[in-house]
Protein backbone atom coordinates (compact mmCIF):
# COMPACT_ATOMS: atom_id res chain seq x y z
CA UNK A 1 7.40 -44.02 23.87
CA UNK A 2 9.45 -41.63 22.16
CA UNK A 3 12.48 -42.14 19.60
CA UNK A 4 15.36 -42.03 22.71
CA UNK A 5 13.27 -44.68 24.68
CA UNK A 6 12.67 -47.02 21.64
CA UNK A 7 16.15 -46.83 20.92
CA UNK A 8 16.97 -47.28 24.49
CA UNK A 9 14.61 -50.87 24.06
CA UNK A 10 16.22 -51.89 21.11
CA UNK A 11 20.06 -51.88 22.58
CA UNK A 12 18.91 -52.89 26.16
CA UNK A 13 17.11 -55.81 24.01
CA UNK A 14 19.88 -56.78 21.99
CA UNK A 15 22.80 -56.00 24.97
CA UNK A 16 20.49 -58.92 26.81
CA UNK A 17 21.95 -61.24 24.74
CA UNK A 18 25.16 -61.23 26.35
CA UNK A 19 27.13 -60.26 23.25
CA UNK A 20 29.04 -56.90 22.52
CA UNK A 21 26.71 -54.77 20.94
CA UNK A 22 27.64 -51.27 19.43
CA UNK A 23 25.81 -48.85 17.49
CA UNK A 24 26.78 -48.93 13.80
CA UNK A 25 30.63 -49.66 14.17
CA UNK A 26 32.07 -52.56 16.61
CA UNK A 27 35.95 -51.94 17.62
CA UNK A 28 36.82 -55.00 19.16
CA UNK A 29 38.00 -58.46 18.46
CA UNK A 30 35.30 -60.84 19.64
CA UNK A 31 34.46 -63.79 17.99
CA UNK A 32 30.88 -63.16 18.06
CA UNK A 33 29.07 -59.35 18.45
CA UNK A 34 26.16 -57.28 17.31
CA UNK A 35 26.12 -53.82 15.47
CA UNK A 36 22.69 -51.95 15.04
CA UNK A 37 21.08 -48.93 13.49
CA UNK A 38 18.13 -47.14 12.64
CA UNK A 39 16.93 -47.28 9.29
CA UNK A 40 13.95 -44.76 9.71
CA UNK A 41 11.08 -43.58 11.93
CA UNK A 42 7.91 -42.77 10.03
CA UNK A 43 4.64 -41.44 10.81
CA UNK A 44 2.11 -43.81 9.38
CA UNK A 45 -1.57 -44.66 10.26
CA UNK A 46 -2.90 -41.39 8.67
CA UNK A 47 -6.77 -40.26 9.51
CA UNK A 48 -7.93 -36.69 8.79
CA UNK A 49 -4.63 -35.58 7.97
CA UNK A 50 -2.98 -36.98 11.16
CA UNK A 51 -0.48 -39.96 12.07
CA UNK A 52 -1.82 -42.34 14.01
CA UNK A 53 1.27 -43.91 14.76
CA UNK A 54 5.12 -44.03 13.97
CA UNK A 55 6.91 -46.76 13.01
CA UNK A 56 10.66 -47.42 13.75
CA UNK A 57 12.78 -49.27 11.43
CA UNK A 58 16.03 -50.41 12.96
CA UNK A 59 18.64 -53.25 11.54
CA UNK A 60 21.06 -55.31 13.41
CA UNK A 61 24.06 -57.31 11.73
CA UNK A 62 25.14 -60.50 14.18
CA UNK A 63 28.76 -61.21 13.29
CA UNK A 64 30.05 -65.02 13.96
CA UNK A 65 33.01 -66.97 13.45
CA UNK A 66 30.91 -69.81 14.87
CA UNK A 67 27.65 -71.34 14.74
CA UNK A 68 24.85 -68.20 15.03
CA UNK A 69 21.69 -69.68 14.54
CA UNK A 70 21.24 -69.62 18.65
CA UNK A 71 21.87 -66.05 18.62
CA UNK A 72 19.86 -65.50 15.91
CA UNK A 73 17.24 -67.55 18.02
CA UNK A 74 17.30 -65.93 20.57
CA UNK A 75 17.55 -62.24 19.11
CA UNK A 76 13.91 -63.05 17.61
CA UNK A 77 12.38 -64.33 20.64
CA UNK A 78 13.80 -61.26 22.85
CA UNK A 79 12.58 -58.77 20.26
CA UNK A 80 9.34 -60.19 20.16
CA UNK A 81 9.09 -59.93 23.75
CA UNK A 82 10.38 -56.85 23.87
CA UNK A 83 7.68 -55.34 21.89
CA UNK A 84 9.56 -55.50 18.40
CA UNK A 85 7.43 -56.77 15.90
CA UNK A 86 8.12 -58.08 12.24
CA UNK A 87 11.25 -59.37 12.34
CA UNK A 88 13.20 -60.25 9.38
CA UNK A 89 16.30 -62.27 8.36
CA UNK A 90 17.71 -60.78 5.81
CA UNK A 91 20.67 -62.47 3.74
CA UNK A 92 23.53 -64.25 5.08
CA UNK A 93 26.99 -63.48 4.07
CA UNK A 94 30.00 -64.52 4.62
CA UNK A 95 33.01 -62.38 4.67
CA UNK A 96 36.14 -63.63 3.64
CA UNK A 97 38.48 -61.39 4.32
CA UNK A 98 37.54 -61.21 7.89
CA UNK A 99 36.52 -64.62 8.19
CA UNK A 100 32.81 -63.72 10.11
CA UNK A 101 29.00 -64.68 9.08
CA UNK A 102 27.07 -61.32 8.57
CA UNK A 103 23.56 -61.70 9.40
CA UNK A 104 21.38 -59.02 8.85
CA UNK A 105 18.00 -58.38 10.68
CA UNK A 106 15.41 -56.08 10.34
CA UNK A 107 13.18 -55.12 12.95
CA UNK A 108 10.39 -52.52 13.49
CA UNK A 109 8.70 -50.98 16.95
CA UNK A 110 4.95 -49.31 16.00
CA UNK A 111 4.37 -46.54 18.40
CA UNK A 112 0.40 -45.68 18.90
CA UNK A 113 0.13 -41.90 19.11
């Protein structure tokens, strides 16, 4: 899998949850939607000079004005599936002046070259 078809998994992935999802900025108004982006893609794995595989490091932010922990849920178990592997919560927040929960989540895809 290259870097277009793992980041072609991750949106399919996260669009699956029935949620708007948009690459780093989200222009709407609805009450609940998903941002992502990648963080890196690094060779790793090294033998004799030579990656063995790379490793993809993207994050996605769930915004809520509601309840979340069923997206969040279901985000991990659809990653998982999906081929994603260590995924992380990372620390709520809420933001007041836009009254949503910010949930950030870490996730990484490991390709075997």
């Amino acid at each position: 899998m290259d870097e277009q078809e793992v980041d072609a998994l991750a949106l399919s992935t996260l669009k699956s949850l029935g949620l708007p999802v948009a690459r780093v900025f989200y222009t709407g108004n609805a009450e609940q939607w998903i941002s992502y982006h990648i963080l890196s893609g690094c060779d790793t794995e090294f033998a004799d000079d030579a990656p063995g595989a790379t490793e993809y490091t993207y994050r996605a932010h769930i915004f809520s004005k509601t309840n979340y922990m069923p997206i969040l849920k279901r985000m991990r178990r659809k990653l998982k599936a999906a081929g994603f592997d260590g995924v992380e919560v990372e620390a709520e927040l809420y933001e007041e002046d836009t009254g949503y929960y910010h949930i950030p989540v870490k996730f990484y895809y490991t390709e075997v070259l």
